[in-house]
C-alpha atoms as a PDB file:
ATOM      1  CA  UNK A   1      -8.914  21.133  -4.386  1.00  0.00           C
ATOM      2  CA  UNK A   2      -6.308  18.662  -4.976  1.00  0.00           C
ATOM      3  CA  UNK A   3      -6.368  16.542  -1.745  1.00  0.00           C
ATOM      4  CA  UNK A   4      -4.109  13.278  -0.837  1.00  0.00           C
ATOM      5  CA  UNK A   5      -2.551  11.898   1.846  1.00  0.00           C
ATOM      6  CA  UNK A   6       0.783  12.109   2.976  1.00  0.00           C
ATOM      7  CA  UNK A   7       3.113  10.705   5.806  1.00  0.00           C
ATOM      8  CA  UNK A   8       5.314  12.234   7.969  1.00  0.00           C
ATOM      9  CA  UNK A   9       7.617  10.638  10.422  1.00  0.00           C
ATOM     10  CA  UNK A  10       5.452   7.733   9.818  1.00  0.00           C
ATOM     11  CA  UNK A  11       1.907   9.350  10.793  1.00  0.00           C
ATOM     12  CA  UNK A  12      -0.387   9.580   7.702  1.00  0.00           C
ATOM     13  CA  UNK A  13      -1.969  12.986   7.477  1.00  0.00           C
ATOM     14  CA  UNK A  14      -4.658  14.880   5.125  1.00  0.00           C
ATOM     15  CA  UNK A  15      -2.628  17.107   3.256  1.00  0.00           C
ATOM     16  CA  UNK A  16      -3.832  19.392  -0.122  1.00  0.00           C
ATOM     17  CA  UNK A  17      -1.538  20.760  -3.153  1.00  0.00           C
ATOM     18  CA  UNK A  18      -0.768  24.428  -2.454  1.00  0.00           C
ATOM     19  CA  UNK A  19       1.705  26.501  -4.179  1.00  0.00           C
ATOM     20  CA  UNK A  20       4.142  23.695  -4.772  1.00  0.00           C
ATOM     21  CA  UNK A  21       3.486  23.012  -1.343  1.00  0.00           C
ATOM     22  CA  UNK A  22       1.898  19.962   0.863  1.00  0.00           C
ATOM     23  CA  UNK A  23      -0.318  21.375   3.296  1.00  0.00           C
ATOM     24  CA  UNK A  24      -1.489  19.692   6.680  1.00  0.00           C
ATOM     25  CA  UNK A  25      -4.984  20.452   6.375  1.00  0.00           C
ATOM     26  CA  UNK A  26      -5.405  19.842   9.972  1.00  0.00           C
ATOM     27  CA  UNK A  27      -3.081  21.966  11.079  1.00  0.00           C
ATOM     28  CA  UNK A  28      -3.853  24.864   9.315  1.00  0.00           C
ATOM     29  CA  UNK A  29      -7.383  25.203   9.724  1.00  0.00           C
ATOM     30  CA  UNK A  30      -6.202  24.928  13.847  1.00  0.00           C
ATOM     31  CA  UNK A  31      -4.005  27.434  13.454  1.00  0.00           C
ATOM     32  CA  UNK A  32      -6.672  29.817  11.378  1.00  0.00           C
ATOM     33  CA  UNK A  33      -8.863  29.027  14.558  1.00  0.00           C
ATOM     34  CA  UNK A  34      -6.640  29.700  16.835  1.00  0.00           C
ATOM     35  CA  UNK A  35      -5.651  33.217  15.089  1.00  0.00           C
ATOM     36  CA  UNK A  36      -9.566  34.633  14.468  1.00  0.00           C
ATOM     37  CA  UNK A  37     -11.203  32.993  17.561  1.00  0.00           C
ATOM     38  CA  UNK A  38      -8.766  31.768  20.429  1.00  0.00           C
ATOM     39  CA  UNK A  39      -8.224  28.340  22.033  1.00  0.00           C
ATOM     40  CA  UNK A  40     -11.628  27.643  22.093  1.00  0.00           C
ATOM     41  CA  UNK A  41     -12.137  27.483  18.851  1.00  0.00           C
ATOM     42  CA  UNK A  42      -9.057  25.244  18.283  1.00  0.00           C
ATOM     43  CA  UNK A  43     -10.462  22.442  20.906  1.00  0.00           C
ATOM     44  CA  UNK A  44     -13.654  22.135  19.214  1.00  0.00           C
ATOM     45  CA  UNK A  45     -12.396  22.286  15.360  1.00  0.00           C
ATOM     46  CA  UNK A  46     -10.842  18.815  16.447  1.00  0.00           C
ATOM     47  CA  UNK A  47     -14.074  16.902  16.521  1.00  0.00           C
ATOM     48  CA  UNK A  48     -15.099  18.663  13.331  1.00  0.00           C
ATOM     49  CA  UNK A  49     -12.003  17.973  11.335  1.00  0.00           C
ATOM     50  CA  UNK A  50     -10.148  14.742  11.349  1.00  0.00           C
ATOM     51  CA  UNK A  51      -6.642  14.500   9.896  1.00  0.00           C
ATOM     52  CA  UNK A  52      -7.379  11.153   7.439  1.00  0.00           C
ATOM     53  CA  UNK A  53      -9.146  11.409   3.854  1.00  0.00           C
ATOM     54  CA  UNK A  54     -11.927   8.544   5.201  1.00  0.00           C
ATOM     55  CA  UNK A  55     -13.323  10.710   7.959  1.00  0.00           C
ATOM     56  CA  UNK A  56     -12.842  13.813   5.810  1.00  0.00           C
ATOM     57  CA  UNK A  57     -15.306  12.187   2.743  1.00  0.00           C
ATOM     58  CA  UNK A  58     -17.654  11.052   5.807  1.00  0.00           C
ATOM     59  CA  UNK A  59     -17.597  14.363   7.147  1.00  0.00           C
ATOM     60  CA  UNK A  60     -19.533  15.801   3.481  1.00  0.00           C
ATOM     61  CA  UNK A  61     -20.257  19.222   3.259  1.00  0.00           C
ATOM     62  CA  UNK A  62     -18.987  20.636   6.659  1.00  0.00           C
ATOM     63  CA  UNK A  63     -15.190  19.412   6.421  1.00  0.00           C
ATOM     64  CA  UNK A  64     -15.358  20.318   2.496  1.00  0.00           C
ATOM     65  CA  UNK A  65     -16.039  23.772   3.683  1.00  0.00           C
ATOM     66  CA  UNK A  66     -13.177  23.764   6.805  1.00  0.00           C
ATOM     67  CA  UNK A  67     -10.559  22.766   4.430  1.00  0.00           C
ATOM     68  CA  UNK A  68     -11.646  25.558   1.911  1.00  0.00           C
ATOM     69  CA  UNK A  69     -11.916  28.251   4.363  1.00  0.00           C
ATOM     70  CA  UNK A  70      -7.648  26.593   6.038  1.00  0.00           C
ATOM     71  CA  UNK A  71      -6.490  27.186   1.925  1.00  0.00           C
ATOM     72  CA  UNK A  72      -8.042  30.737   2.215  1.00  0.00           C
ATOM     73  CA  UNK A  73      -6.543  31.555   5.079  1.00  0.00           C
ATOM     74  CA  UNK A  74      -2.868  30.500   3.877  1.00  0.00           C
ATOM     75  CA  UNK A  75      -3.753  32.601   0.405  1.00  0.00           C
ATOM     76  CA  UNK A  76      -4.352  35.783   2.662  1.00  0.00           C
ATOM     77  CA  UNK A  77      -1.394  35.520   4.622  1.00  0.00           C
ATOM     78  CA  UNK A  78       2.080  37.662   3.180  1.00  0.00           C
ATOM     79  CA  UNK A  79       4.328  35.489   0.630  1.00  0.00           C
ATOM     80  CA  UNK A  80       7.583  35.600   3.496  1.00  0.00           C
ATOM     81  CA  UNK A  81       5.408  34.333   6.104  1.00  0.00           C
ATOM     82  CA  UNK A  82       4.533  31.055   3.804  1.00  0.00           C
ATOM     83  CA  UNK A  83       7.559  30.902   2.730  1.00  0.00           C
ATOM     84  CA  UNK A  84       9.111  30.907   5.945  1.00  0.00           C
ATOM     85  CA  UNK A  85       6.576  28.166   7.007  1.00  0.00           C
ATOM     86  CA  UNK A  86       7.314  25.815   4.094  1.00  0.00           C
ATOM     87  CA  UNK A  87       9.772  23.220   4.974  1.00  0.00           C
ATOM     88  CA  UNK A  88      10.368  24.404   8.489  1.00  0.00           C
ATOM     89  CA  UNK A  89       6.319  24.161  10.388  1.00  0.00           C
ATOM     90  CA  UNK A  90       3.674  21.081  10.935  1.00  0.00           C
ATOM     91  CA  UNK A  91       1.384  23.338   8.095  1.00  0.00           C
ATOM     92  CA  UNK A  92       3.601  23.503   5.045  1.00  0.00           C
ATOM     93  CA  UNK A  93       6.130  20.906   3.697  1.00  0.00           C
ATOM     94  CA  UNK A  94       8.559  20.443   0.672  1.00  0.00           C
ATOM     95  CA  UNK A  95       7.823  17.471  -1.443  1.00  0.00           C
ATOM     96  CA  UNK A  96      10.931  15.766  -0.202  1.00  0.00           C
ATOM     97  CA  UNK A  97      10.261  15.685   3.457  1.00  0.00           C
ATOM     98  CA  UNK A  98       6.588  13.655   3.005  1.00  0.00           C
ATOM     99  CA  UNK A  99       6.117  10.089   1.093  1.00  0.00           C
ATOM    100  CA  UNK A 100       2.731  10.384  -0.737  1.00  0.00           C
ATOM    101  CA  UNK A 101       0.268   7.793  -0.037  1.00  0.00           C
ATOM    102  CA  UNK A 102      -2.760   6.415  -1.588  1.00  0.00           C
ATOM    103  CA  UNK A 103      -5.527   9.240  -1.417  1.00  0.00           C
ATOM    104  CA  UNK A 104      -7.849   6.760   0.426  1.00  0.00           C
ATOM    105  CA  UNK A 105      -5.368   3.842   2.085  1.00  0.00           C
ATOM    106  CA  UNK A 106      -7.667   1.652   3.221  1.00  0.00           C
ATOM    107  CA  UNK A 107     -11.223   1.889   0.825  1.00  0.00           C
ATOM    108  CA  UNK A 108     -14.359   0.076   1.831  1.00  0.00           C
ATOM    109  CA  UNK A 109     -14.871  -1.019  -1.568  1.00  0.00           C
ATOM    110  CA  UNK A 110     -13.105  -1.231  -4.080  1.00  0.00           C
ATOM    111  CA  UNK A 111     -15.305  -1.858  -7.419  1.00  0.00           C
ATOM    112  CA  UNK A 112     -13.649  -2.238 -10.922  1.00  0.00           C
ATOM    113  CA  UNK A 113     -15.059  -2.197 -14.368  1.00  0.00           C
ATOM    114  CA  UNK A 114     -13.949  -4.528 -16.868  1.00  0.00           C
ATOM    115  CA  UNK A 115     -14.100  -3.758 -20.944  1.00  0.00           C
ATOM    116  CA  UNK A 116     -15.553  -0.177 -20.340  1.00  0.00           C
ATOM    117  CA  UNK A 117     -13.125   1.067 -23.310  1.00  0.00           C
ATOM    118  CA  UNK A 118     -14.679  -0.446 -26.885  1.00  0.00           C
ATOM    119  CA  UNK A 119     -11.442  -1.076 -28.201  1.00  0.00           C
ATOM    120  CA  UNK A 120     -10.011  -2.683 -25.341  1.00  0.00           C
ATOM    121  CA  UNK A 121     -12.958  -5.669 -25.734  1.00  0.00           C
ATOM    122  CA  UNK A 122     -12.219  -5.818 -29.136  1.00  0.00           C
ATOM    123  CA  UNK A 123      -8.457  -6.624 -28.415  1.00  0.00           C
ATOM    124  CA  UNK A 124      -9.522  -8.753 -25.536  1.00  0.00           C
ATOM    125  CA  UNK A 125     -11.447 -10.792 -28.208  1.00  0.00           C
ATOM    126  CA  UNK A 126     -14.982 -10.596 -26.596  1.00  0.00           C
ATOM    127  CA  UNK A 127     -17.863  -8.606 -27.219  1.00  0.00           C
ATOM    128  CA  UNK A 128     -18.628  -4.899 -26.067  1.00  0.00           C
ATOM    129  CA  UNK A 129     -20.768  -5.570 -22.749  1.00  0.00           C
ATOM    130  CA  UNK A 130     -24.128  -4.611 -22.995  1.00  0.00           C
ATOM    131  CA  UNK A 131     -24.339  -3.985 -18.923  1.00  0.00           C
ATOM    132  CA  UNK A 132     -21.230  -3.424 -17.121  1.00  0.00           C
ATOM    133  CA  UNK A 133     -18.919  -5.921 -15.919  1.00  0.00           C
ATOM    134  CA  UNK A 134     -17.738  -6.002 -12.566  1.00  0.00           C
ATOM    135  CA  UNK A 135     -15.441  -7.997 -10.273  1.00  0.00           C
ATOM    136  CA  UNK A 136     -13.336  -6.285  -7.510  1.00  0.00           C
ATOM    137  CA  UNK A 137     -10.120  -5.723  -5.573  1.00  0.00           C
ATOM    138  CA  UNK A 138      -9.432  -6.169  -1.954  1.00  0.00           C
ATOM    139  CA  UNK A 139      -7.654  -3.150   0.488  1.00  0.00           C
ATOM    140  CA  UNK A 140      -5.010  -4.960   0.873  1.00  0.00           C
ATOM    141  CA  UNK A 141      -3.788  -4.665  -2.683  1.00  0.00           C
ATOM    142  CA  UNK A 142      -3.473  -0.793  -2.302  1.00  0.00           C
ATOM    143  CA  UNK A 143      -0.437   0.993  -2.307  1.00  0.00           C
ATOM    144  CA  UNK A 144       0.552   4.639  -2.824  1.00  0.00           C
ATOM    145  CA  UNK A 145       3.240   6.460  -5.341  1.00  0.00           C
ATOM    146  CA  UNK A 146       6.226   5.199  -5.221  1.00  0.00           C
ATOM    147  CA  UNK A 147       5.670   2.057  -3.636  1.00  0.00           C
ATOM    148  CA  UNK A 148       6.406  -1.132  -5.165  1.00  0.00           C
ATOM    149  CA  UNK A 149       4.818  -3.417  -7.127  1.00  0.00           C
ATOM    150  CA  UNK A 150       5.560  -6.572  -6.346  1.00  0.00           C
ATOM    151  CA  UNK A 151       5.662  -9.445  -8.837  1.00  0.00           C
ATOM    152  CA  UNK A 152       4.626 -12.611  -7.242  1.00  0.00           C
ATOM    153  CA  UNK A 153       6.516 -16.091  -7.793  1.00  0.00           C
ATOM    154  CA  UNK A 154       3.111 -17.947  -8.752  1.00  0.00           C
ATOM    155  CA  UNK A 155       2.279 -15.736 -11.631  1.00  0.00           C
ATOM    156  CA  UNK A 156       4.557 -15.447 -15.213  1.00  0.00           C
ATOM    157  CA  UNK A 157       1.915 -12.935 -16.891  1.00  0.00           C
ATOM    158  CA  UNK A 158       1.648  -9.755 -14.888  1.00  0.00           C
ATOM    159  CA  UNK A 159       0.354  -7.147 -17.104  1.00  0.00           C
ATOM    160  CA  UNK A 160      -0.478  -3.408 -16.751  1.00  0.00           C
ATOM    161  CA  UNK A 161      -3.964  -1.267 -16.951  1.00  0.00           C
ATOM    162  CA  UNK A 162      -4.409   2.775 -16.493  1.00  0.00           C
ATOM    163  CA  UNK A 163      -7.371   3.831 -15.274  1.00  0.00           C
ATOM    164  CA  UNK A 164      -9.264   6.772 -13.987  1.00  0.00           C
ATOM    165  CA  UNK A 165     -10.506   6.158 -10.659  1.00  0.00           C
ATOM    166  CA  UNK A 166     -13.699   7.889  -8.715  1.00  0.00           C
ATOM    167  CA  UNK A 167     -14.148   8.240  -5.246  1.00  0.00           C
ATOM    168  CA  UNK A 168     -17.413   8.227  -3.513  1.00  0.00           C
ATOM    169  CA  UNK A 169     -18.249  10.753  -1.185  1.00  0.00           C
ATOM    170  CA  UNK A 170     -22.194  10.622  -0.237  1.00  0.00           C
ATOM    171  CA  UNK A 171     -23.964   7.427   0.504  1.00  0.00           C
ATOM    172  CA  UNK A 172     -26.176   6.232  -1.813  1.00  0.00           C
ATOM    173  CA  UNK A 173     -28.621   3.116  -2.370  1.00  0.00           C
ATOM    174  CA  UNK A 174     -30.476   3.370  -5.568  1.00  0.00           C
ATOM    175  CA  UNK A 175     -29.110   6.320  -7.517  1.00  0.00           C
ATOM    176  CA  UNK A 176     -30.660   8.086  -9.982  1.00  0.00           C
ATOM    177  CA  UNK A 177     -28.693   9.089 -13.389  1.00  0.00           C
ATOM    178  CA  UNK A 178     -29.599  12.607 -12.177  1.00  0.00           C
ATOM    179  CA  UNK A 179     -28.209  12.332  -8.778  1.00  0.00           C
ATOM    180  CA  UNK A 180     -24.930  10.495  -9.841  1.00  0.00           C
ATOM    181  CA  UNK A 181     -22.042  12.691 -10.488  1.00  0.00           C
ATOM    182  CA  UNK A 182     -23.351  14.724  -6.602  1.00  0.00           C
ATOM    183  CA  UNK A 183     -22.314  11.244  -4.985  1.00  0.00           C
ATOM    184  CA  UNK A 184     -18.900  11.509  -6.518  1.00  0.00           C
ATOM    185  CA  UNK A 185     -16.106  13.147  -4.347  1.00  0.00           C
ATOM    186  CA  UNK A 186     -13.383  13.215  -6.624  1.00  0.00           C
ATOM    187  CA  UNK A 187     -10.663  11.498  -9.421  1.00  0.00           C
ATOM    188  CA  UNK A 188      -7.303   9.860  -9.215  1.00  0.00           C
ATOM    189  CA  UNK A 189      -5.305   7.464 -11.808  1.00  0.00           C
ATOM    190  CA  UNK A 190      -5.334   3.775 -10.750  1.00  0.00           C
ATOM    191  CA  UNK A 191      -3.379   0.917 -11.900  1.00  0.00           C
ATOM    192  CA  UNK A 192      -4.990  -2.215 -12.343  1.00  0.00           C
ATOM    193  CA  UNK A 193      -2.219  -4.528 -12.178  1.00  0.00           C
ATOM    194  CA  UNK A 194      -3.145  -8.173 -13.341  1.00  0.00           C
ATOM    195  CA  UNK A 195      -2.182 -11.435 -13.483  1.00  0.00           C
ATOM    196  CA  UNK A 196      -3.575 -12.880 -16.689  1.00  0.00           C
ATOM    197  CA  UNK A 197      -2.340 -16.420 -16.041  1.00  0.00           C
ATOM    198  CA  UNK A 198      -4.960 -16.410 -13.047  1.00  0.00           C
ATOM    199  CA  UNK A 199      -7.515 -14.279 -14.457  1.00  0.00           C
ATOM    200  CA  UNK A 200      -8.141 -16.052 -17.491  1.00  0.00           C
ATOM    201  CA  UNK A 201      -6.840 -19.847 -16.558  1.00  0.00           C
ATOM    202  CA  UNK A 202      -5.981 -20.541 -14.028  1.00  0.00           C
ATOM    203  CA  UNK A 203      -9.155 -22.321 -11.446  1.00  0.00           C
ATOM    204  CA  UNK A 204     -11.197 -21.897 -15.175  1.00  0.00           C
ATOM    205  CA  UNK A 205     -10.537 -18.068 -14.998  1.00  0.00           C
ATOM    206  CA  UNK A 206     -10.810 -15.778 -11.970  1.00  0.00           C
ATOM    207  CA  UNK A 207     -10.763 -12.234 -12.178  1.00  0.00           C
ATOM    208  CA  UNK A 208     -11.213 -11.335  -8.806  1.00  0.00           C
ATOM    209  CA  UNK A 209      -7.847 -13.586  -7.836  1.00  0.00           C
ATOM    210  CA  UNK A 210      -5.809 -12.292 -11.249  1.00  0.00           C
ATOM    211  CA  UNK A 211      -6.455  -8.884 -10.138  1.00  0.00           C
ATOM    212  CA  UNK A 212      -6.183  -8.504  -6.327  1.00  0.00           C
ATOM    213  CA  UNK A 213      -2.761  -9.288  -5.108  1.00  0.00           C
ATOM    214  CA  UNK A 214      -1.354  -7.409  -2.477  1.00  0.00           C
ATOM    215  CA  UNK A 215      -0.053  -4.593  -4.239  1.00  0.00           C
ATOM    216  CA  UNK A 216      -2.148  -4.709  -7.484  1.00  0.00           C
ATOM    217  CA  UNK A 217      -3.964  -1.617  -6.978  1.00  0.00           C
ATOM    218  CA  UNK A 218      -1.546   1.343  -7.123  1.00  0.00           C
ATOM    219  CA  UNK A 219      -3.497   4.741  -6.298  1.00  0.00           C
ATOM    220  CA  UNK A 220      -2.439   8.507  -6.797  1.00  0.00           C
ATOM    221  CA  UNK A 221      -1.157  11.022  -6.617  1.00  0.00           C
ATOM    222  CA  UNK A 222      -3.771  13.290  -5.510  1.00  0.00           C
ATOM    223  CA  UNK A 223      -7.567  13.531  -5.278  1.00  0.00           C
ATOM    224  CA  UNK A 224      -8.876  16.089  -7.396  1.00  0.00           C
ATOM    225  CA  UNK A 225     -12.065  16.604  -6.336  1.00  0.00           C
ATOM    226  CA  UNK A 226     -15.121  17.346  -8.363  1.00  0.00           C
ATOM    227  CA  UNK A 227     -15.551  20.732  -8.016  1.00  0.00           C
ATOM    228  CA  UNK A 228     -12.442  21.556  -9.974  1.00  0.00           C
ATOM    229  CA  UNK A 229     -12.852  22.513 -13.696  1.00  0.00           C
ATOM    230  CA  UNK A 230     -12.285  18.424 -14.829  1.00  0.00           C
ATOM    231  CA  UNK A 231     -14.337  17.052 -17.004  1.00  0.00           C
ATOM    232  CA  UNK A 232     -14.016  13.163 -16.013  1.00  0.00           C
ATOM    233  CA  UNK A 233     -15.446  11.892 -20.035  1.00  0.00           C
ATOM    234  CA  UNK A 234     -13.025  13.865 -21.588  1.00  0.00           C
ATOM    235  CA  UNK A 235      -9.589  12.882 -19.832  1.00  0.00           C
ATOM    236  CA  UNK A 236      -6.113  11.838 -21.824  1.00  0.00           C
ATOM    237  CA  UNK A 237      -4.959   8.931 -20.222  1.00  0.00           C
ATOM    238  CA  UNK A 238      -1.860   6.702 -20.701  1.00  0.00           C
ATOM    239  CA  UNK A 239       0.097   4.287 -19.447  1.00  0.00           C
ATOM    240  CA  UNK A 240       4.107   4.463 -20.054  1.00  0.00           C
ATOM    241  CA  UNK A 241       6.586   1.888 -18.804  1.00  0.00           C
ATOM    242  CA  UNK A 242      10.441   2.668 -19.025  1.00  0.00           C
ATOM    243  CA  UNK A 243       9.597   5.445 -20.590  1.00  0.00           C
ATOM    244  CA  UNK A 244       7.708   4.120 -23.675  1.00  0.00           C
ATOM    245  CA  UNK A 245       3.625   4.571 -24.190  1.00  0.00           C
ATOM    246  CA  UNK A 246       1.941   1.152 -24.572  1.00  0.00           C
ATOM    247  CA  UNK A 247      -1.638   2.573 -23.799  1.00  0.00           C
ATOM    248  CA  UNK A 248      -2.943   6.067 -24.874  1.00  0.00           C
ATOM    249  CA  UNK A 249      -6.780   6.673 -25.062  1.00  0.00           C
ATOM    250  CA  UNK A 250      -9.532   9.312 -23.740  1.00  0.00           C
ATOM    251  CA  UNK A 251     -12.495   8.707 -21.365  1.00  0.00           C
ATOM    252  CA  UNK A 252     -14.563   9.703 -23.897  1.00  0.00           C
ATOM    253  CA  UNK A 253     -14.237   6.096 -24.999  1.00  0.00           C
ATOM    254  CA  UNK A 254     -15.963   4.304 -22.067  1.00  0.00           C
ATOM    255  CA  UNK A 255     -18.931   2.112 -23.028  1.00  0.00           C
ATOM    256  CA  UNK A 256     -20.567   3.223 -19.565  1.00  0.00           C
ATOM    257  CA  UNK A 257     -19.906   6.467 -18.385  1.00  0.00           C
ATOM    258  CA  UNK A 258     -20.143   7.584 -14.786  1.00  0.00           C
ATOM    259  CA  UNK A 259     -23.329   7.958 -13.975  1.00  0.00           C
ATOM    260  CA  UNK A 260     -24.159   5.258 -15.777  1.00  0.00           C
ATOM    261  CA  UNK A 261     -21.886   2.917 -13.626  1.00  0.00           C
ATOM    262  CA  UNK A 262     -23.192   4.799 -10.130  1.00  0.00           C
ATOM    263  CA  UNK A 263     -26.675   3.890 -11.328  1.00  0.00           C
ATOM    264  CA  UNK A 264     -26.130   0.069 -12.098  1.00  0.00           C
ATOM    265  CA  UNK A 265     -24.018  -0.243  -9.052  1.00  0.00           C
ATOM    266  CA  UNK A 266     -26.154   1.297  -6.234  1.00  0.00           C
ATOM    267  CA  UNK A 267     -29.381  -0.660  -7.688  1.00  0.00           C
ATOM    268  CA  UNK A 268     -26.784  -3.522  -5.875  1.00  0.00           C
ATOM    269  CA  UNK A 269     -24.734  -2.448  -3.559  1.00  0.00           C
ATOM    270  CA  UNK A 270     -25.030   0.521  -1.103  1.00  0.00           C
ATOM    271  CA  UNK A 271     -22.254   3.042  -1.838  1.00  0.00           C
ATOM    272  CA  UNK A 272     -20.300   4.763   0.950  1.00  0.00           C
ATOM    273  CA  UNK A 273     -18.240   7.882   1.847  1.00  0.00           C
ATOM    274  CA  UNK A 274     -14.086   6.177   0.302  1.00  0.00           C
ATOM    275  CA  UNK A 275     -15.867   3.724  -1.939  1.00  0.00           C
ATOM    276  CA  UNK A 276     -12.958   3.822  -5.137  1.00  0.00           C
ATOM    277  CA  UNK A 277     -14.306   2.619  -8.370  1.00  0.00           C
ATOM    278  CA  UNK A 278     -12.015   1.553 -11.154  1.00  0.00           C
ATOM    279  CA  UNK A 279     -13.583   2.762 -14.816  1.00  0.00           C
ATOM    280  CA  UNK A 280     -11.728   0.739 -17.255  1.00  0.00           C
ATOM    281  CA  UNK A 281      -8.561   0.376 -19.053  1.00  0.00           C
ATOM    282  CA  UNK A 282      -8.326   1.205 -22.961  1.00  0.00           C
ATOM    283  CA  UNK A 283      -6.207  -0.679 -24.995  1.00  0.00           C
ATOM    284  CA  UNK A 284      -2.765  -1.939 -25.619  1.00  0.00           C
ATOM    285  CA  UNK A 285      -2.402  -4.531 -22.823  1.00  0.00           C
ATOM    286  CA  UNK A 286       0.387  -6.408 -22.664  1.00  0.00           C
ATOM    287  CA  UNK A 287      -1.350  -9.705 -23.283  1.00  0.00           C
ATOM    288  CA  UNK A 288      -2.756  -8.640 -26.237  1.00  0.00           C
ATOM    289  CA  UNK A 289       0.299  -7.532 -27.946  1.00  0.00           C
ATOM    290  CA  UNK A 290       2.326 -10.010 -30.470  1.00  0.00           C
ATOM    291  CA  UNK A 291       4.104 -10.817 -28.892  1.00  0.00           C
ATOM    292  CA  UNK A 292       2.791 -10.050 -25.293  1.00  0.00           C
ATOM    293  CA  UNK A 293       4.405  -7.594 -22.895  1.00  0.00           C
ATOM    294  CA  UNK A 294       4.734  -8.246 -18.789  1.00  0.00           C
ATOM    295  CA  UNK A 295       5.851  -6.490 -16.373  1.00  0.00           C
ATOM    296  CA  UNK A 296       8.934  -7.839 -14.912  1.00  0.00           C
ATOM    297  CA  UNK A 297      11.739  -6.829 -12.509  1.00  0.00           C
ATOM    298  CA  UNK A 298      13.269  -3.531 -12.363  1.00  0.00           C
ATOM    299  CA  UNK A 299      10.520  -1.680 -14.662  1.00  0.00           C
ATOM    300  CA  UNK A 300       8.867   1.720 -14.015  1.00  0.00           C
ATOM    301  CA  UNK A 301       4.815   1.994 -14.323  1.00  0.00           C
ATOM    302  CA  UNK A 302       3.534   5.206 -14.816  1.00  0.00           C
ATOM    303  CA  UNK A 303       0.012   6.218 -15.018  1.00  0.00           C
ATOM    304  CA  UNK A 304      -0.666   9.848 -16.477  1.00  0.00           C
ATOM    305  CA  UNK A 305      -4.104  11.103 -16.977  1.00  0.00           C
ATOM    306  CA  UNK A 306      -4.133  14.706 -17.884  1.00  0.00           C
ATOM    307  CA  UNK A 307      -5.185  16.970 -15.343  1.00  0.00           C
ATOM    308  CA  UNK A 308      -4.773  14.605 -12.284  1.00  0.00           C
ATOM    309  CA  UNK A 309      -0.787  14.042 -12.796  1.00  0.00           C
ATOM    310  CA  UNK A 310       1.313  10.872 -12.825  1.00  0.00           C
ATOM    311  CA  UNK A 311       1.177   7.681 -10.358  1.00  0.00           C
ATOM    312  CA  UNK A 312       4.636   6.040 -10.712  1.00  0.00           C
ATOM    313  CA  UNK A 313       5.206   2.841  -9.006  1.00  0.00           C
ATOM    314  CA  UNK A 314       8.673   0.888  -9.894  1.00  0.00           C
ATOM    315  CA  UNK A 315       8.131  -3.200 -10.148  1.00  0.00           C
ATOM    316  CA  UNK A 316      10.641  -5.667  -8.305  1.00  0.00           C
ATOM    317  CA  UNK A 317       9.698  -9.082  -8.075  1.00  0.00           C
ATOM    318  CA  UNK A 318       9.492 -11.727  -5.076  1.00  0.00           C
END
């Protein structure tokens, strides 16, 4: 499936990709209720099936199989009918009449790798970790497609980073290699907007502060989820601003691959259900360019990993 959230007259809603279509998840598996087994049916789906993405990756197995069973239905019901619905219902809407947000809004955690790409240390000018390195980013900083990023006035070097992210959708304390890739619920592109000044000067360097302004974590557009035919280690990914490619790699590049990372991570931390972990960026940073490159006011960030689509945010400063 290729999940996200969406709002709609300012409600956000679990939605899902469906013939060029955003479908209200919610909604449809009532209405498939409703149809095979009466009002019943419709009362209790409600405390089976919640209409936000945290409650649907804390509901596992049982709301993975609802929301499967709502995109059958729509699939066995006559083209007119959907097309009828699209655009004019609560189950079907045109792109234009929803604003995308990020698949998880508000993550528990939000965990980022640093120098996971080889080349990207080596431009960095430091050495190719040996165990990974980790700082984070707090919720606030999230935003969806579309929304702004916002330059603030206390930084001059605000740079750009694509990266895949993977959501967590099982709990786990003390993963085994084996076990990873089951905890993971799905993949999205992430921006890992940064401000170098801070990160590597400023208070004698501080990633954590360089990297989690609000709005310095750009998420979307969808969460494909890890069921679908993606292999997550062997993903094009690029990032493109105004229209010109200043970082194009694979995921087959990442010093520590998923499983990997899940393993090291849970031996610390227990993962939960919305966890979002940020794998890397490869190179071609803007601070490591002669000269450097910054984001500044008025530009256009996209994020395009292959498979997943394109998170586009636009950049206006403070």
């Amino acid at each position: 499936m290729r999940l996200l959230t969406f709002e709609i007259n300012g409600c956000p809603r679990l939605g899902a990709e469906w013939n060029g279509r955003i479908v209200d998840l919610q909604n449809v598996a009532a209405l498939k209720e409703l149809v095979q087994f009466g009002i019943p049916a419709v009362q209790n789906l409600a405390d089976r099936f919640p209409s936000d993405m945290l409650a649907y990756l804390r509901g596992g197995s049982t709301t993975r199989s609802i929301a499967l069973e709502a995109l059958g239905f729509l699939n066995e019901l006559p083209e007119d009918v959907t097309q009828n619905l699209a655009g004019n219902s609560t189950l079907l809407y045109r792109e234009d009449q929803v604003r995308r947000r990020a698949p998880v809004p508000r993550p528990g955690k939000i965990v980022c790798i640093g120098l996971n790409y080889r080349d990207h240390a080596a431009e960095s000018g430091m050495a190719v970790p040996t165990e990974p390195v980790v700082f984070c980013k707090y919720n606030t900083s999230v935003i969806g497609p579309g929304d702004p990023i916002v330059l603030p006035s206390t930084s001059e070097q605000v740079d750009y980073e694509a990266e895949l992210v993977f959501v967590i959708g099982k709990t786990g304390h003390n993963i085994s290699a084996a076990d990873a890739m089951s905890h993971v619920a799905g993949y999205t592109c992430g921006h890992d907007v940064s401000a170098r000044d801070y990160q590597l000067k400023r208070g004698g360097g501080q990633w954590t502060m360089g990297k989690t302004f609000d709005t310095f974590a750009p998420m979307g557009p969808v969460l494909v989820t890890a069921d679908e035919p993606l292999d997550p280690h062997q993903l094009p990914i690029r990032c493109v601003v105004n229209g010109e490619t200043l970082q194009s790699s694979n995921t087959e590049q990442f010093v520590f691959n998923i499983p990997e990372t899940i393993v090291y991570l849970s031996h610390i931390m227990t993962l939960e259900p919305g966890d979002v972990v940020f794998t890397g960026t490869p190179p071609g940073v803007g601070f490591a360019r002669k000269p450097p490159v910054f984001l500044k006011n008025g530009d256009v960030a996209e994020i395009q990993i292959d498979g997943i689509g394109v998170l586009r945010n636009p950049v206006i400063g403070k």
